[in-house]
C-alpha atoms as a PDB file:
ATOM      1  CA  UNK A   1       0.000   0.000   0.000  1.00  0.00           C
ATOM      2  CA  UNK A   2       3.054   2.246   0.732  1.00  0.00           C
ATOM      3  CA  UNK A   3       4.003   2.008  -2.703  1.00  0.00           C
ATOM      4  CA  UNK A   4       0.456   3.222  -3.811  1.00  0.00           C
ATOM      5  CA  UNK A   5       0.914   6.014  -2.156  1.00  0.00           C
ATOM      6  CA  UNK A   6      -1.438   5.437   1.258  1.00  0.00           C
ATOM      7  CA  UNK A   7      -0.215   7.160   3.973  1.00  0.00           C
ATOM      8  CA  UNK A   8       0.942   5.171   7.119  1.00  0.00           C
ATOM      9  CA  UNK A   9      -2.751   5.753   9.039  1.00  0.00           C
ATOM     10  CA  UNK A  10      -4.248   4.522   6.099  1.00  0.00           C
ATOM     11  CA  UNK A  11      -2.294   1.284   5.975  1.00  0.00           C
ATOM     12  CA  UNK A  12      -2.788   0.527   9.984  1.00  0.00           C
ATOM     13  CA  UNK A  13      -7.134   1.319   9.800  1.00  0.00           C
ATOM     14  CA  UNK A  14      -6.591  -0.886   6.518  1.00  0.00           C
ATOM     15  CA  UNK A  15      -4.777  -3.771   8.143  1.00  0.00           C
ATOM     16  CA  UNK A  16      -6.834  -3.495  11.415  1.00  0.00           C
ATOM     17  CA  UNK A  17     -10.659  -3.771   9.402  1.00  0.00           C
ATOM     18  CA  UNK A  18      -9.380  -6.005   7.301  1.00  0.00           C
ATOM     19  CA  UNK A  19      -8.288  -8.069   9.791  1.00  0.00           C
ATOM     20  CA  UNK A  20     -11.774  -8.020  12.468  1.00  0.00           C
ATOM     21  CA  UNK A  21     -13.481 -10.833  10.700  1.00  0.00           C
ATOM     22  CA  UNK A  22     -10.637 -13.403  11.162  1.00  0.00           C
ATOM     23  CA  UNK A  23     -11.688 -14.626  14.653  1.00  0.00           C
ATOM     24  CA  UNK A  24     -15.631 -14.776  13.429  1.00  0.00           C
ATOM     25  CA  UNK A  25     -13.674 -16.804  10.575  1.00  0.00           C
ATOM     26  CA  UNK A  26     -11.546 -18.790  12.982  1.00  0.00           C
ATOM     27  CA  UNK A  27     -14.597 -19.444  15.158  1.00  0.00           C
ATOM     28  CA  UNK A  28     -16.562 -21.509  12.426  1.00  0.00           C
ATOM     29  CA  UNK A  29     -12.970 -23.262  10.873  1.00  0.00           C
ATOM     30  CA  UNK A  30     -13.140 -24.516  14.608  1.00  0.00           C
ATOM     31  CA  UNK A  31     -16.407 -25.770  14.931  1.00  0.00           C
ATOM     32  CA  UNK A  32     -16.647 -27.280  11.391  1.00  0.00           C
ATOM     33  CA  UNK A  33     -13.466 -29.229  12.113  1.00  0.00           C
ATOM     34  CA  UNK A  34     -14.283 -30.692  15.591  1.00  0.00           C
ATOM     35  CA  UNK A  35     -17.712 -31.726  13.841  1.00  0.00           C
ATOM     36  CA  UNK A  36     -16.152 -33.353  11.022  1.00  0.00           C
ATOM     37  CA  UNK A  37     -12.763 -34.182  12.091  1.00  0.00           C
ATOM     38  CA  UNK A  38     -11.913 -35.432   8.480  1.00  0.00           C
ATOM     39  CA  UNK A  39     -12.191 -31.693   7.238  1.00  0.00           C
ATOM     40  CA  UNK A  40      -8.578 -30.889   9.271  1.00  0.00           C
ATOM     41  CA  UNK A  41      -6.154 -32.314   6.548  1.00  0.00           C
ATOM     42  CA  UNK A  42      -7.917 -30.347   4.307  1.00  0.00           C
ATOM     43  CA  UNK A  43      -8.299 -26.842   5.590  1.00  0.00           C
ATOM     44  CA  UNK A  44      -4.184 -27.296   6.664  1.00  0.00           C
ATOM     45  CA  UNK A  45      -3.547 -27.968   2.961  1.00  0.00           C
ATOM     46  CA  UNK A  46      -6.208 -25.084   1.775  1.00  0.00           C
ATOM     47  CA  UNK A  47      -4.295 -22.754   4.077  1.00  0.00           C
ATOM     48  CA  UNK A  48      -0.521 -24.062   3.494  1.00  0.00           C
ATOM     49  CA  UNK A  49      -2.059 -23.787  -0.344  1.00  0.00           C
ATOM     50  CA  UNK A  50      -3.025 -20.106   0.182  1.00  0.00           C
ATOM     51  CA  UNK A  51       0.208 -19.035   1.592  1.00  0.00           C
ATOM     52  CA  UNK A  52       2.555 -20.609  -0.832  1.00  0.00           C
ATOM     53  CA  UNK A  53       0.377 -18.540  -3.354  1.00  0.00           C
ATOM     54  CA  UNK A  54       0.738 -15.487  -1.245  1.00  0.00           C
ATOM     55  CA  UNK A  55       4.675 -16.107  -1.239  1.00  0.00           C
ATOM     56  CA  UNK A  56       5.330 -16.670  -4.830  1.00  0.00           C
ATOM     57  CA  UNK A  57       2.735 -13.937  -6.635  1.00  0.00           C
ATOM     58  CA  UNK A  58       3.265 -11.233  -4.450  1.00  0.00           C
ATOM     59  CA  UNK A  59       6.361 -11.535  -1.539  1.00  0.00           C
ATOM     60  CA  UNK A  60       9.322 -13.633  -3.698  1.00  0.00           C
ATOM     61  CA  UNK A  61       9.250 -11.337  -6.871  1.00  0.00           C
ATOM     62  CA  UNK A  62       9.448  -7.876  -4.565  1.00  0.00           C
ATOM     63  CA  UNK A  63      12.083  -9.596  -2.947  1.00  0.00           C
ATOM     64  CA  UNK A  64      14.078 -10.340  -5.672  1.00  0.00           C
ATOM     65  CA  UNK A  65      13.672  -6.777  -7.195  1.00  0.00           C
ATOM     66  CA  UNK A  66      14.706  -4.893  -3.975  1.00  0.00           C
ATOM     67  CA  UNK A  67      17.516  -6.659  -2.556  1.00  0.00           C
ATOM     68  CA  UNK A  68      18.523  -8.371  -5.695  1.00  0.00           C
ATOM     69  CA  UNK A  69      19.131 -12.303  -6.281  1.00  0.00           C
ATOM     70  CA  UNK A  70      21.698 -13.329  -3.949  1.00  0.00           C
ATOM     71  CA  UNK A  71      19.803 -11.200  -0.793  1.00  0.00           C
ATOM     72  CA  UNK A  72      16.717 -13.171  -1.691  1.00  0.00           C
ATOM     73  CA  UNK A  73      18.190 -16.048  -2.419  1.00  0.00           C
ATOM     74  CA  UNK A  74      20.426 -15.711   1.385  1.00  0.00           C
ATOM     75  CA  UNK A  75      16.758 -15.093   3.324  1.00  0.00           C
ATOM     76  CA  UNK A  76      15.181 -17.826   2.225  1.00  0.00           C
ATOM     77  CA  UNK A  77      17.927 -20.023   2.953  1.00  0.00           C
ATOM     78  CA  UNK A  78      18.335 -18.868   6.158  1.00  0.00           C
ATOM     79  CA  UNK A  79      14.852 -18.766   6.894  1.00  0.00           C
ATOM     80  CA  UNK A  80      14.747 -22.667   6.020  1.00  0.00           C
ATOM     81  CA  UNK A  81      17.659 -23.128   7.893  1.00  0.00           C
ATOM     82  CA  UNK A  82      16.030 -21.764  11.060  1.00  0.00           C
ATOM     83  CA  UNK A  83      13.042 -23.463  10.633  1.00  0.00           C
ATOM     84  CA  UNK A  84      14.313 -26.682   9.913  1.00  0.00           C
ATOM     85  CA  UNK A  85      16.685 -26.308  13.372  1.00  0.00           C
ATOM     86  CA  UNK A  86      13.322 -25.438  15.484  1.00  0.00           C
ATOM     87  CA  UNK A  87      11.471 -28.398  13.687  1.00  0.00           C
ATOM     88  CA  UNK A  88      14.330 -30.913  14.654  1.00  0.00           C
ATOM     89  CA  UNK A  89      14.743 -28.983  17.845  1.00  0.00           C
ATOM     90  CA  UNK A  90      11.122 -28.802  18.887  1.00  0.00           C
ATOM     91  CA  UNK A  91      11.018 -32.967  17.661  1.00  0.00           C
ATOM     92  CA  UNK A  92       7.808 -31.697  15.159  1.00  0.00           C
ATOM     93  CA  UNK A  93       7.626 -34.464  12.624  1.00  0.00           C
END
């Protein structure tokens, strides 16, 4: 939004309305999935689904135009790296 030229109190009212329905949202996710417990795999993968999306259309290609190809390429490596450390750390399998 920066870059469309919003000012800063536009982009926090903007983030904070767009952001009230989520626990109305999270609210029925919850009671759909302890109904039908069969539903969980699926909203995980609709969400994991939604947020690879996210990544590669709109974060990875700013990413790679602002700090150039080796900056980009450095995050994401470290970010694996730390994740993968927690995961083993953490003993999530």
């Amino acid at each position: 939004m920066a870059s469309a030229g919003f000012g800063r109190a536009q982009q926090f009212w903007a983030a904070v309305l767009t952001s009230a329905p989520q626990p109305v949202g999270a609210v029925i996710a919850y009671l759909a999935v302890e109904e039908i417990t069969g539903l969980l795999p699926f909203s995980f993968a609709f969400a994991a689904g939604a947020m690879l999306t996210l990544i590669f259309v709109e974060l990875a290609p700013q990413a790679y135009a602002r700090g150039g190809r080796y900056a980009a390429a450095a995050g994401t490596a470290a970010g694996g790296g730390v994740m993968l450390t927690l995961a083993a750390f953490l003993g999530v399998d």
